[in-house]
PDB file of N, CA and C in Angstrom:
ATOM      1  N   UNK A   1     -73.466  -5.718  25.097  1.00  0.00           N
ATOM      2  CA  UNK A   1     -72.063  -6.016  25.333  1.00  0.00           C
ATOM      3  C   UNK A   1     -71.188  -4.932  24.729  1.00  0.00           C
ATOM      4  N   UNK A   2     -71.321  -3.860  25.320  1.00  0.00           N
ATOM      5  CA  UNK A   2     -70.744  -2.714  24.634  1.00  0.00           C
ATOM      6  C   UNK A   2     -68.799  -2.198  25.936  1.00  0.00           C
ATOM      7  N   UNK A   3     -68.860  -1.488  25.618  1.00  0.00           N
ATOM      8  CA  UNK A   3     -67.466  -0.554  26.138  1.00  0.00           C
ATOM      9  C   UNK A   3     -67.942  -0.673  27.783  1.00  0.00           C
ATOM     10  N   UNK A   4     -69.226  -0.396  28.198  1.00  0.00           N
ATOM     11  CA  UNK A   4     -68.890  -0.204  29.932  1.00  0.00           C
ATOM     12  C   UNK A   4     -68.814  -1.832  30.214  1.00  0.00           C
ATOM     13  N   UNK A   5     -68.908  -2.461  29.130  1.00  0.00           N
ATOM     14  CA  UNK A   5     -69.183  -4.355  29.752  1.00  0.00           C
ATOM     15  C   UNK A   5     -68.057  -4.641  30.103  1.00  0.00           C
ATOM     16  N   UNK A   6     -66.906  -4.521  28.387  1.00  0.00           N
ATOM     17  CA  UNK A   6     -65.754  -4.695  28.442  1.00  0.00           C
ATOM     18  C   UNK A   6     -64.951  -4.144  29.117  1.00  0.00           C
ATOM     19  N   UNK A   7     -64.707  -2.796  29.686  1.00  0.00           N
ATOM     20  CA  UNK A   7     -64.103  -2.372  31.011  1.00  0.00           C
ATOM     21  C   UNK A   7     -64.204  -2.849  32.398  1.00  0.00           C
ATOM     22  N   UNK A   8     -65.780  -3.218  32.635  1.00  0.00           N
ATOM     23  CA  UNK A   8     -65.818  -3.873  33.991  1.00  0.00           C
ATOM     24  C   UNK A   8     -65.232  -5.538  33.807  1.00  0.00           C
ATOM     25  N   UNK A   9     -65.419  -5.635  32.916  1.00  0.00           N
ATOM     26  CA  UNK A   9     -64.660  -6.995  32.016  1.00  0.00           C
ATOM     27  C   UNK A   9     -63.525  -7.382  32.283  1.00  0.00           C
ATOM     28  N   UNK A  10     -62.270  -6.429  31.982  1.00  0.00           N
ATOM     29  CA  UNK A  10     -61.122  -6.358  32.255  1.00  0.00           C
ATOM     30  C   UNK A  10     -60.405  -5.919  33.304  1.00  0.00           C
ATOM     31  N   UNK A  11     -60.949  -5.076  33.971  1.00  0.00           N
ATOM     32  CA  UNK A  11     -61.066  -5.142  35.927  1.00  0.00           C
ATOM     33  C   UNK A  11     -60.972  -6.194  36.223  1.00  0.00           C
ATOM     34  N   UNK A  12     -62.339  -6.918  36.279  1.00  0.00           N
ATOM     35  CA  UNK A  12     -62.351  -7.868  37.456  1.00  0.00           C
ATOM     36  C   UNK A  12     -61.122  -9.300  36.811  1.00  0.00           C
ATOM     37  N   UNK A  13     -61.172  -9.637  35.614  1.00  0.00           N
ATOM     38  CA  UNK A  13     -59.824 -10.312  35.358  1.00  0.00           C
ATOM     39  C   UNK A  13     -58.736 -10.017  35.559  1.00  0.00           C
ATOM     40  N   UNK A  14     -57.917  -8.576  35.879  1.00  0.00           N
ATOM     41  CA  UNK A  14     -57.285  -7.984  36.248  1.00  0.00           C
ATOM     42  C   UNK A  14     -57.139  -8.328  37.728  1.00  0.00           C
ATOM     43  N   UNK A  15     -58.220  -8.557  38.311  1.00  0.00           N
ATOM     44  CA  UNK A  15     -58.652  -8.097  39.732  1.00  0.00           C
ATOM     45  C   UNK A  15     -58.186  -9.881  39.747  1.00  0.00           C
ATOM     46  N   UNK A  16     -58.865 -10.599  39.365  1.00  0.00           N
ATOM     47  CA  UNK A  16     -58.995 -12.567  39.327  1.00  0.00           C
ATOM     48  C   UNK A  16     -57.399 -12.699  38.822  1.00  0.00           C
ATOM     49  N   UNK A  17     -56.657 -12.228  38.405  1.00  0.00           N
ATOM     50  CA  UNK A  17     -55.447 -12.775  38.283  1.00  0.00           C
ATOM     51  C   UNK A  17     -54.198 -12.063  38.552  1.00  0.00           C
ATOM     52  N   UNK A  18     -54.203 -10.910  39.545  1.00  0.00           N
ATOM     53  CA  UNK A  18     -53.185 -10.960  40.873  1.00  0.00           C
ATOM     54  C   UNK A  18     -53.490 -11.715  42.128  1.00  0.00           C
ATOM     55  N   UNK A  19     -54.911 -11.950  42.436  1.00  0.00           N
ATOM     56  CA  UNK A  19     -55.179 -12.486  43.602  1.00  0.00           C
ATOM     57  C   UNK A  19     -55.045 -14.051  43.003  1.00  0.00           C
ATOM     58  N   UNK A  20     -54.924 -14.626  42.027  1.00  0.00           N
ATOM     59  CA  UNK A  20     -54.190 -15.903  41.629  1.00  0.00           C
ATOM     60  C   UNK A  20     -52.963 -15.599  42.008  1.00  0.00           C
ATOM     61  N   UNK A  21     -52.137 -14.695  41.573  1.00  0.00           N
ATOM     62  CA  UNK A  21     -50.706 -14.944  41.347  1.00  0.00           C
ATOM     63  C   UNK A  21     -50.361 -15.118  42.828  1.00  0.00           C
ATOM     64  N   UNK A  22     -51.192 -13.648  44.052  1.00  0.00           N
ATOM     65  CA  UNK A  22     -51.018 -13.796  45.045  1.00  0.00           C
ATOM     66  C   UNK A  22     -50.445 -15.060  45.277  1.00  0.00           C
ATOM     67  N   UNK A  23     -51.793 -15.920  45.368  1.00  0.00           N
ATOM     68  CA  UNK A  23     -51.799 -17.207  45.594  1.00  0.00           C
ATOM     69  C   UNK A  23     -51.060 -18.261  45.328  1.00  0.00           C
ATOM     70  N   UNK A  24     -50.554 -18.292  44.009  1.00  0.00           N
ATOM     71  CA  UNK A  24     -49.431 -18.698  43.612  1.00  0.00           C
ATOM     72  C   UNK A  24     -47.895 -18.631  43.632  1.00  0.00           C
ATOM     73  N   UNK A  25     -47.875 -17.922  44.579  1.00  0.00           N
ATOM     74  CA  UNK A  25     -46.738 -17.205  45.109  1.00  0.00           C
ATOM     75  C   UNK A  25     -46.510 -18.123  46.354  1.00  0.00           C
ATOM     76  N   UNK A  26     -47.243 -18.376  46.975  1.00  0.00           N
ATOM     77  CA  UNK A  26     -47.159 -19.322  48.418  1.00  0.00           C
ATOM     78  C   UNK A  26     -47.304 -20.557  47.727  1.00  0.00           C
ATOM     79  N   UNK A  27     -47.778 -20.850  46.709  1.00  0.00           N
ATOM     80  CA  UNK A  27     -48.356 -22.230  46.433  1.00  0.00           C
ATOM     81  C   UNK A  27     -46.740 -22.330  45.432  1.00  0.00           C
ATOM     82  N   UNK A  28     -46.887 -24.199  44.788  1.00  0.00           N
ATOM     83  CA  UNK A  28     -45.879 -23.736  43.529  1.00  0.00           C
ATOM     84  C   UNK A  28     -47.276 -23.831  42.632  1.00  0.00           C
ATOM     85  N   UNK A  29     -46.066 -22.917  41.122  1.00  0.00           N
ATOM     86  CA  UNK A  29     -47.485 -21.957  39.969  1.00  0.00           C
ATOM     87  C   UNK A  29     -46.876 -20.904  39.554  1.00  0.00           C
ATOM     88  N   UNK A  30     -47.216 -20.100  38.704  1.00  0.00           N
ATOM     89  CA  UNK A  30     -47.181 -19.096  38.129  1.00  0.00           C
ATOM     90  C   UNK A  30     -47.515 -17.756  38.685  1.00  0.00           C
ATOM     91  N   UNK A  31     -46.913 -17.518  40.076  1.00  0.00           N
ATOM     92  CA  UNK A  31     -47.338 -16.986  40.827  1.00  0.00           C
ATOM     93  C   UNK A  31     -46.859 -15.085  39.863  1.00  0.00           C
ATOM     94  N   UNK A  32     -45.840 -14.728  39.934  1.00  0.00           N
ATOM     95  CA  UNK A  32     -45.435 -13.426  39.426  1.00  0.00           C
ATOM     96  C   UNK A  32     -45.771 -13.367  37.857  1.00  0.00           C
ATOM     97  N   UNK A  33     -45.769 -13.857  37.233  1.00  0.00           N
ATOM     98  CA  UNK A  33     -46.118 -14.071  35.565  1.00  0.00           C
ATOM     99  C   UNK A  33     -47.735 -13.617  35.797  1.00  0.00           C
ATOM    100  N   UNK A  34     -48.380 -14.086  36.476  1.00  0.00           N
ATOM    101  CA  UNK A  34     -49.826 -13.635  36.790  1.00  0.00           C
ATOM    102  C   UNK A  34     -50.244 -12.529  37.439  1.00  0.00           C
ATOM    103  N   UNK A  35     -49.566 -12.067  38.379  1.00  0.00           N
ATOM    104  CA  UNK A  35     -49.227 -10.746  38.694  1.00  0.00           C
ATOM    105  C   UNK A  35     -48.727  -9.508  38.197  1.00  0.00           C
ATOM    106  N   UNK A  36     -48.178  -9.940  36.918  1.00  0.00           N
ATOM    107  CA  UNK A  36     -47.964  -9.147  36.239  1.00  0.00           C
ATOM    108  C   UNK A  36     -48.830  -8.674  34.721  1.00  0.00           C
ATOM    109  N   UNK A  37     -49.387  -9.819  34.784  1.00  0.00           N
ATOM    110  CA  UNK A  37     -50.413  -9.665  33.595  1.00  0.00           C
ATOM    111  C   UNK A  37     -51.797  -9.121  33.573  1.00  0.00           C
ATOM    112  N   UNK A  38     -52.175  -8.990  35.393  1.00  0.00           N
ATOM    113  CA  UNK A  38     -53.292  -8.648  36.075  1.00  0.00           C
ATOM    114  C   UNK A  38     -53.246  -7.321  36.187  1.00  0.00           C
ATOM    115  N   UNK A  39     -52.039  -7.289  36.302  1.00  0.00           N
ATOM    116  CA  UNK A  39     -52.143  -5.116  36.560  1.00  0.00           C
ATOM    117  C   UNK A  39     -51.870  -4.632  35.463  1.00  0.00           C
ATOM    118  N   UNK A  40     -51.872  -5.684  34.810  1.00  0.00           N
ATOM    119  CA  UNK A  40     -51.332  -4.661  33.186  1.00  0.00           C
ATOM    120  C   UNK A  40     -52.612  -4.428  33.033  1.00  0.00           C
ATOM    121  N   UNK A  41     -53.763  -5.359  33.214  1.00  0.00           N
ATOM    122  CA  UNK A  41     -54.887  -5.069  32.550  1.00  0.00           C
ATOM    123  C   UNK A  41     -55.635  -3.782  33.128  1.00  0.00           C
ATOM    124  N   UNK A  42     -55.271  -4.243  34.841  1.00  0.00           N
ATOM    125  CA  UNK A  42     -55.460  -2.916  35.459  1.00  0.00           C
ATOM    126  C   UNK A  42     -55.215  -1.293  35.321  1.00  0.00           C
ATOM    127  N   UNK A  43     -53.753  -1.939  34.768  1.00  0.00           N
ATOM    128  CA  UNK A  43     -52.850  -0.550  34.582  1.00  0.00           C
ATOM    129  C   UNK A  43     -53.442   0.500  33.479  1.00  0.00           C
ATOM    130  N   UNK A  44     -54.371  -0.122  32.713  1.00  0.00           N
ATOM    131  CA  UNK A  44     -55.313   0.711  31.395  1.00  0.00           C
ATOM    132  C   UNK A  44     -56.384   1.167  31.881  1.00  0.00           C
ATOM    133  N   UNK A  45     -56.617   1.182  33.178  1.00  0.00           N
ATOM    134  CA  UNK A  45     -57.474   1.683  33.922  1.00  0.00           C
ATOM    135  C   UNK A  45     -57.564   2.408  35.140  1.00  0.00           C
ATOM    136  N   UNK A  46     -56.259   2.228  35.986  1.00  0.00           N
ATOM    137  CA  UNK A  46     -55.384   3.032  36.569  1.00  0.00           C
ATOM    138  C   UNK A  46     -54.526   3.862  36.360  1.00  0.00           C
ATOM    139  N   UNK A  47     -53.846   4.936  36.459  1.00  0.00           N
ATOM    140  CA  UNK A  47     -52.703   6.027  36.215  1.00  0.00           C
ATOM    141  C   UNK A  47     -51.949   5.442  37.081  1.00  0.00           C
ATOM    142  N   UNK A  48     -52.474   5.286  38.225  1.00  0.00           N
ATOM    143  CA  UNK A  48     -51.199   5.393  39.481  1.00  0.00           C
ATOM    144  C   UNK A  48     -50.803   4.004  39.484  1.00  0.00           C
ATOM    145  N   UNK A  49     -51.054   2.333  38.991  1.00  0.00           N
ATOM    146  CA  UNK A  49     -50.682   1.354  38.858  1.00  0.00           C
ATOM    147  C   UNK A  49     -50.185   1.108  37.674  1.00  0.00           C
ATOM    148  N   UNK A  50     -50.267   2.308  36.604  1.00  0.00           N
ATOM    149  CA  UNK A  50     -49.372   2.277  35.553  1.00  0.00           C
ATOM    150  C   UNK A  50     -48.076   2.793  35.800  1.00  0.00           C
ATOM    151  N   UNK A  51     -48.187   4.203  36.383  1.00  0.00           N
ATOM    152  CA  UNK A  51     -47.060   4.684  36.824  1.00  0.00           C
ATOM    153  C   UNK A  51     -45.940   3.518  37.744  1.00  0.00           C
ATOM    154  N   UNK A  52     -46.723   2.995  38.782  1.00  0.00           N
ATOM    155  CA  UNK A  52     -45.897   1.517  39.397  1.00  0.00           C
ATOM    156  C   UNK A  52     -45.276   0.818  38.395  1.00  0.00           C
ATOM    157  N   UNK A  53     -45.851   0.501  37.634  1.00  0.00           N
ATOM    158  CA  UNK A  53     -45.654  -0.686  36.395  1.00  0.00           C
ATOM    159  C   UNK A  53     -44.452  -0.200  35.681  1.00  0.00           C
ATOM    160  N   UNK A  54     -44.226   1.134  35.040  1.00  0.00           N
ATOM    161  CA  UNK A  54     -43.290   2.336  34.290  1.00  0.00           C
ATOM    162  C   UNK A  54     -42.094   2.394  35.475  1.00  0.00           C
ATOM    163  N   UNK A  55     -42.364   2.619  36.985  1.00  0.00           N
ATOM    164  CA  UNK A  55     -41.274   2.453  37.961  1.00  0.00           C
ATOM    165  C   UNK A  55     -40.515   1.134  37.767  1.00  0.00           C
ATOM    166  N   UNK A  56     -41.370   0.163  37.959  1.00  0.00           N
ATOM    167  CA  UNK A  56     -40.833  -0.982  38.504  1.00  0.00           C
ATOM    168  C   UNK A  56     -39.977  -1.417  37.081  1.00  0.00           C
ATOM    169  N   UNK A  57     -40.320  -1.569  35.827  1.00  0.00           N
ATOM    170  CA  UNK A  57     -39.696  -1.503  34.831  1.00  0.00           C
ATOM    171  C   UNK A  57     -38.630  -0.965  34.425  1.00  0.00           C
ATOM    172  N   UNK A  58     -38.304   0.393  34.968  1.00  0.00           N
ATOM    173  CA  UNK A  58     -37.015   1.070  34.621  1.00  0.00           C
ATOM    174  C   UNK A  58     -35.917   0.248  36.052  1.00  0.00           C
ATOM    175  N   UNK A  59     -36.773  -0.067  36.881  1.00  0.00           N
ATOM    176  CA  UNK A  59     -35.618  -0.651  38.045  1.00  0.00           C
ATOM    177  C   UNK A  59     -35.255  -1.791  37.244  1.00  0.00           C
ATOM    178  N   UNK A  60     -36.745  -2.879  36.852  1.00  0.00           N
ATOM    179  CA  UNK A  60     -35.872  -4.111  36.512  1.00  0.00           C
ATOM    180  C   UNK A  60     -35.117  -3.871  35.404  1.00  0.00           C
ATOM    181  N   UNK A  61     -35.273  -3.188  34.566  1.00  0.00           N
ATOM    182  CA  UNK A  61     -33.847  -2.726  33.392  1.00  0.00           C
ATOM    183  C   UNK A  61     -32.569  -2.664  34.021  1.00  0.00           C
ATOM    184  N   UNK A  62     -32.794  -1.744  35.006  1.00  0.00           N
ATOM    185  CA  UNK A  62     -31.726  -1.264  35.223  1.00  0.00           C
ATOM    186  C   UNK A  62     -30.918  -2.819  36.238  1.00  0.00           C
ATOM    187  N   UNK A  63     -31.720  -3.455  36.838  1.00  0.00           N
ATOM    188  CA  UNK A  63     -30.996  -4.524  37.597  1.00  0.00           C
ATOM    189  C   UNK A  63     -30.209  -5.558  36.081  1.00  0.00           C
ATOM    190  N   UNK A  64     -31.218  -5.153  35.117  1.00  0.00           N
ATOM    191  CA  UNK A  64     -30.945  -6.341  34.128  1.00  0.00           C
ATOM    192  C   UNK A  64     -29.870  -6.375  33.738  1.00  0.00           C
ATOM    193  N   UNK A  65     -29.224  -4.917  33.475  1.00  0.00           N
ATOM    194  CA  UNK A  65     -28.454  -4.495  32.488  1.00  0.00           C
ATOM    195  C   UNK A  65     -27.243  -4.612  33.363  1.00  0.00           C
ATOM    196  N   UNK A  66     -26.982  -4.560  34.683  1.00  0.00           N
ATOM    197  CA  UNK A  66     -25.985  -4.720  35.904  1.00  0.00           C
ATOM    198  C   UNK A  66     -25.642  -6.279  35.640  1.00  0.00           C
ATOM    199  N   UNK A  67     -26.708  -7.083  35.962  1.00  0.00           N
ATOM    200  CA  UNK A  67     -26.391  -8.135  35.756  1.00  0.00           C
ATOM    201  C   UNK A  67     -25.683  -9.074  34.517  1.00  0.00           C
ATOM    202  N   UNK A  68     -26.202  -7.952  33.043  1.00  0.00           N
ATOM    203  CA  UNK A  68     -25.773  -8.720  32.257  1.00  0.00           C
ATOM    204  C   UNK A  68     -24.363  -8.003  32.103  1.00  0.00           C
ATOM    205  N   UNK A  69     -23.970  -7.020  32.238  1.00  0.00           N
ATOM    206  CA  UNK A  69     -22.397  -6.600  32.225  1.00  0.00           C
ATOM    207  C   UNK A  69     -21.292  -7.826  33.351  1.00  0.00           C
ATOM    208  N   UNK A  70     -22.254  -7.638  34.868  1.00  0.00           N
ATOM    209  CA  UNK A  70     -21.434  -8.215  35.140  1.00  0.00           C
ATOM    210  C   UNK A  70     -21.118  -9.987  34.854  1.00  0.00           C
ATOM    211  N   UNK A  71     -21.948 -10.380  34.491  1.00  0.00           N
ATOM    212  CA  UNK A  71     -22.030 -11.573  33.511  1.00  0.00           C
ATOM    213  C   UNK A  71     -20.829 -11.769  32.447  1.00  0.00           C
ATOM    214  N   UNK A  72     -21.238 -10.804  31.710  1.00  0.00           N
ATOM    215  CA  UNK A  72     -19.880 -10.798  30.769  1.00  0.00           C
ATOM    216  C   UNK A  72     -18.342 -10.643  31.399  1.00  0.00           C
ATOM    217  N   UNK A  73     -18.369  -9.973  31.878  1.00  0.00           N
ATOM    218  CA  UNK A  73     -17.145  -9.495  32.550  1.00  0.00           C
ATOM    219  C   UNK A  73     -16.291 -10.403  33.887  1.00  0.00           C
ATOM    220  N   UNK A  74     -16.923 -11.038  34.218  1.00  0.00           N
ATOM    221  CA  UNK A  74     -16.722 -12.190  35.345  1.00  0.00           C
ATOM    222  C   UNK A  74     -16.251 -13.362  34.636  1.00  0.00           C
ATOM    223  N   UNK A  75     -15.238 -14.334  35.639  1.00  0.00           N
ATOM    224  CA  UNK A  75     -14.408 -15.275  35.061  1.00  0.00           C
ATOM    225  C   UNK A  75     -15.628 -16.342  35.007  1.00  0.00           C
ATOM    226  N   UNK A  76     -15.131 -17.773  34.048  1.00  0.00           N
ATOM    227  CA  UNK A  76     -15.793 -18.648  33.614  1.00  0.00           C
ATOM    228  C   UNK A  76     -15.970 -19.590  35.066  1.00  0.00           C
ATOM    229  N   UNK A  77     -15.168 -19.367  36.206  1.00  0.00           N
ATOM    230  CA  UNK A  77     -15.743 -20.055  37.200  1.00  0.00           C
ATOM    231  C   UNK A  77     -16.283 -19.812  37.971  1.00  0.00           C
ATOM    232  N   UNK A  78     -16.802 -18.003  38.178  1.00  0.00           N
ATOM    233  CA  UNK A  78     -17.969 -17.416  38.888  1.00  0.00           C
ATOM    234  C   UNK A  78     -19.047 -17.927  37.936  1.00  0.00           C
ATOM    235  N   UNK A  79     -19.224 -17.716  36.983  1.00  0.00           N
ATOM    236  CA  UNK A  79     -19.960 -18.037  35.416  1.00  0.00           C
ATOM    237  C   UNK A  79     -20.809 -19.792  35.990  1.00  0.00           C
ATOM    238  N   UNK A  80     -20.293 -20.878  36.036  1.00  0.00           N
ATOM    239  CA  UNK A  80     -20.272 -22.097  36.568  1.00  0.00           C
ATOM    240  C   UNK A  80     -21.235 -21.838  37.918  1.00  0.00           C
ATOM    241  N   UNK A  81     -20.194 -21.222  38.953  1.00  0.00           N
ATOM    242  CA  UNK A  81     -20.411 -21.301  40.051  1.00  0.00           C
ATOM    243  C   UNK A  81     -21.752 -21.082  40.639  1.00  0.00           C
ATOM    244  N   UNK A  82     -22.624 -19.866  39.399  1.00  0.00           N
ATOM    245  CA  UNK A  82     -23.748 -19.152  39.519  1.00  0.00           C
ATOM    246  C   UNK A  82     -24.581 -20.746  39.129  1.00  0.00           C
ATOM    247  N   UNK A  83     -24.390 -20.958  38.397  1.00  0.00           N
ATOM    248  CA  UNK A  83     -25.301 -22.055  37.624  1.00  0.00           C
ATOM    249  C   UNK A  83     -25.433 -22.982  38.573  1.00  0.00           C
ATOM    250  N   UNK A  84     -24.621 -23.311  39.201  1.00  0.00           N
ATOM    251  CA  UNK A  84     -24.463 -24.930  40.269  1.00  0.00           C
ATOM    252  C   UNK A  84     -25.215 -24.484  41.443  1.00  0.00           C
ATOM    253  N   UNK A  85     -24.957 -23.048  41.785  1.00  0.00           N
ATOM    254  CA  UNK A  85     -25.802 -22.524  43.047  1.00  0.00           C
ATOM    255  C   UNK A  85     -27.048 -22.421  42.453  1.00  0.00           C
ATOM    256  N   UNK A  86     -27.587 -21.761  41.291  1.00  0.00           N
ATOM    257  CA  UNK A  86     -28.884 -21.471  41.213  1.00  0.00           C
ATOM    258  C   UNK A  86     -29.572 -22.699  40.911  1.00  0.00           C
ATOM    259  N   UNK A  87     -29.091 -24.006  40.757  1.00  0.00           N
ATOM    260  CA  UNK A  87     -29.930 -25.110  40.525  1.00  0.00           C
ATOM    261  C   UNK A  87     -29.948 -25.254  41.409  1.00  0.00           C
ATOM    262  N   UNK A  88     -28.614 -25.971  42.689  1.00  0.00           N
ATOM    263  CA  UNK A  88     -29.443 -26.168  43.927  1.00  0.00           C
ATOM    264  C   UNK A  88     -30.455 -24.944  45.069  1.00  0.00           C
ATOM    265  N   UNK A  89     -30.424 -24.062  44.372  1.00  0.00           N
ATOM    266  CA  UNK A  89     -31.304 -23.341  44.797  1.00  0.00           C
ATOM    267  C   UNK A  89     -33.144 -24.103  44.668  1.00  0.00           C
ATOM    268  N   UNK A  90     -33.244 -24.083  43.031  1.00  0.00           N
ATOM    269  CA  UNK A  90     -34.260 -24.267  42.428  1.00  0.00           C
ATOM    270  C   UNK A  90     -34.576 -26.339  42.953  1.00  0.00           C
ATOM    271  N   UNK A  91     -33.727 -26.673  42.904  1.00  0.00           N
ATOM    272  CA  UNK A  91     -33.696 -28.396  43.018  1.00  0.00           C
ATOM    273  C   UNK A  91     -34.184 -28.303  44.379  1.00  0.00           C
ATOM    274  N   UNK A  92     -34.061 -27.107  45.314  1.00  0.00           N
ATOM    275  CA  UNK A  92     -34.256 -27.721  47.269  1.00  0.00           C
ATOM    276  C   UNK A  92     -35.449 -26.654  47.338  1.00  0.00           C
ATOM    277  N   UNK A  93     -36.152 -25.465  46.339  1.00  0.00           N
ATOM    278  CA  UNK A  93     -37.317 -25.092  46.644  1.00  0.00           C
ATOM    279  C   UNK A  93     -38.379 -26.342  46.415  1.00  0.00           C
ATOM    280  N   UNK A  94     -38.021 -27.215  45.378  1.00  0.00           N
ATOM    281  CA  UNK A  94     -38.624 -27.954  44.256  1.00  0.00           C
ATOM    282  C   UNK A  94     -38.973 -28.892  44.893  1.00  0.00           C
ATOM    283  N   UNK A  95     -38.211 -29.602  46.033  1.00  0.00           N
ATOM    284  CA  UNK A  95     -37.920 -30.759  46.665  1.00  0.00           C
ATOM    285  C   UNK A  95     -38.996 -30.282  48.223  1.00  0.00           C
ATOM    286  N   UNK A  96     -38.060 -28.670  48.739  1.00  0.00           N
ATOM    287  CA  UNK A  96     -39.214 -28.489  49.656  1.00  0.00           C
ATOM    288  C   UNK A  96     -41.276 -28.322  49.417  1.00  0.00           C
ATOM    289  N   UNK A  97     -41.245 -27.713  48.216  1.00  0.00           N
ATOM    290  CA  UNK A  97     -43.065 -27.592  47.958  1.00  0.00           C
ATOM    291  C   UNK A  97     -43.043 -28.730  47.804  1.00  0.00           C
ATOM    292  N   UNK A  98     -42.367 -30.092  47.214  1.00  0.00           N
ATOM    293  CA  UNK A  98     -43.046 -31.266  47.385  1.00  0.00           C
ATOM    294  C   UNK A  98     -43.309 -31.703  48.688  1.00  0.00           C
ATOM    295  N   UNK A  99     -42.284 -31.763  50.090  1.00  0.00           N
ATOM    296  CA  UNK A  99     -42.042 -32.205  51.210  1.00  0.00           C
ATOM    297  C   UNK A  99     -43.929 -31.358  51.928  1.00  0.00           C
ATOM    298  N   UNK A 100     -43.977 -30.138  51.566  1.00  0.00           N
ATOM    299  CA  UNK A 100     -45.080 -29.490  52.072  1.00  0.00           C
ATOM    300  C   UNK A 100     -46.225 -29.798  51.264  1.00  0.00           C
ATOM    301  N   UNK A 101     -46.087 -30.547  50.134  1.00  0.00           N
ATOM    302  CA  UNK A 101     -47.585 -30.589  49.610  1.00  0.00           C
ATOM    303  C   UNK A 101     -47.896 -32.081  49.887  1.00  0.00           C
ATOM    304  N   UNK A 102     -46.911 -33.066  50.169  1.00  0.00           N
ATOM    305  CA  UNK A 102     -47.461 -34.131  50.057  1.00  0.00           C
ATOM    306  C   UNK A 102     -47.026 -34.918  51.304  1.00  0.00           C
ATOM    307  N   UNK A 103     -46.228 -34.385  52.088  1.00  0.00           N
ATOM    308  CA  UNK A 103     -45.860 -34.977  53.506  1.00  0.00           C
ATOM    309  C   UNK A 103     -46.887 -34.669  54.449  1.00  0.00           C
TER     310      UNK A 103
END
């Protein structure tokens, strides 16, 4: 159980938990949280899915940091308004995977 074990080791878990997240992505689950934890493992074994990982990171910063300015800077009833939309967002995905898993 040496170094070539533990590398092919962390591949194929790598490999077993994007094709979860895949999956979890259509299903409800932990679909992106798993996808992201799978290529990390990957990513120590890849250059070019690290480099993705280093891309995609400076984008989501950069979306983050947009969002949280304009957050601050926006009145208290856009502020509200976001919140009331993003629940019924989350309340009618929530409501539809039930309608599809159990209807």
């Amino acid at each position: 159980m040496g170094k070539p074990f533990w590398r092919i080791a962390q591949i194929a878990i790598g490999i077993i938990l994007v094709i979860g997240g895949i999956i979890f992505c259509f299903i409800p689950g932990p679909g992106l949280p798993l996808i992201f934890i799978g290529a990390g493992f990957l990513a120590k074994h890849s250059l070019a899915i690290a480099r993705a990982m280093d891309w995609l990171e400076l984008r989501l910063r950069k979306g983050a940091r947009w969002g949280k300015s304009w957050w601050l800077r926006t009145s208290t009833f856009a502020r509200y308004a976001v919140v009331v939309i993003g629940t019924a967002v989350a309340g009618g995905t929530g409501y539809g995977a039930y309608k599809v898993m159990f209807d």
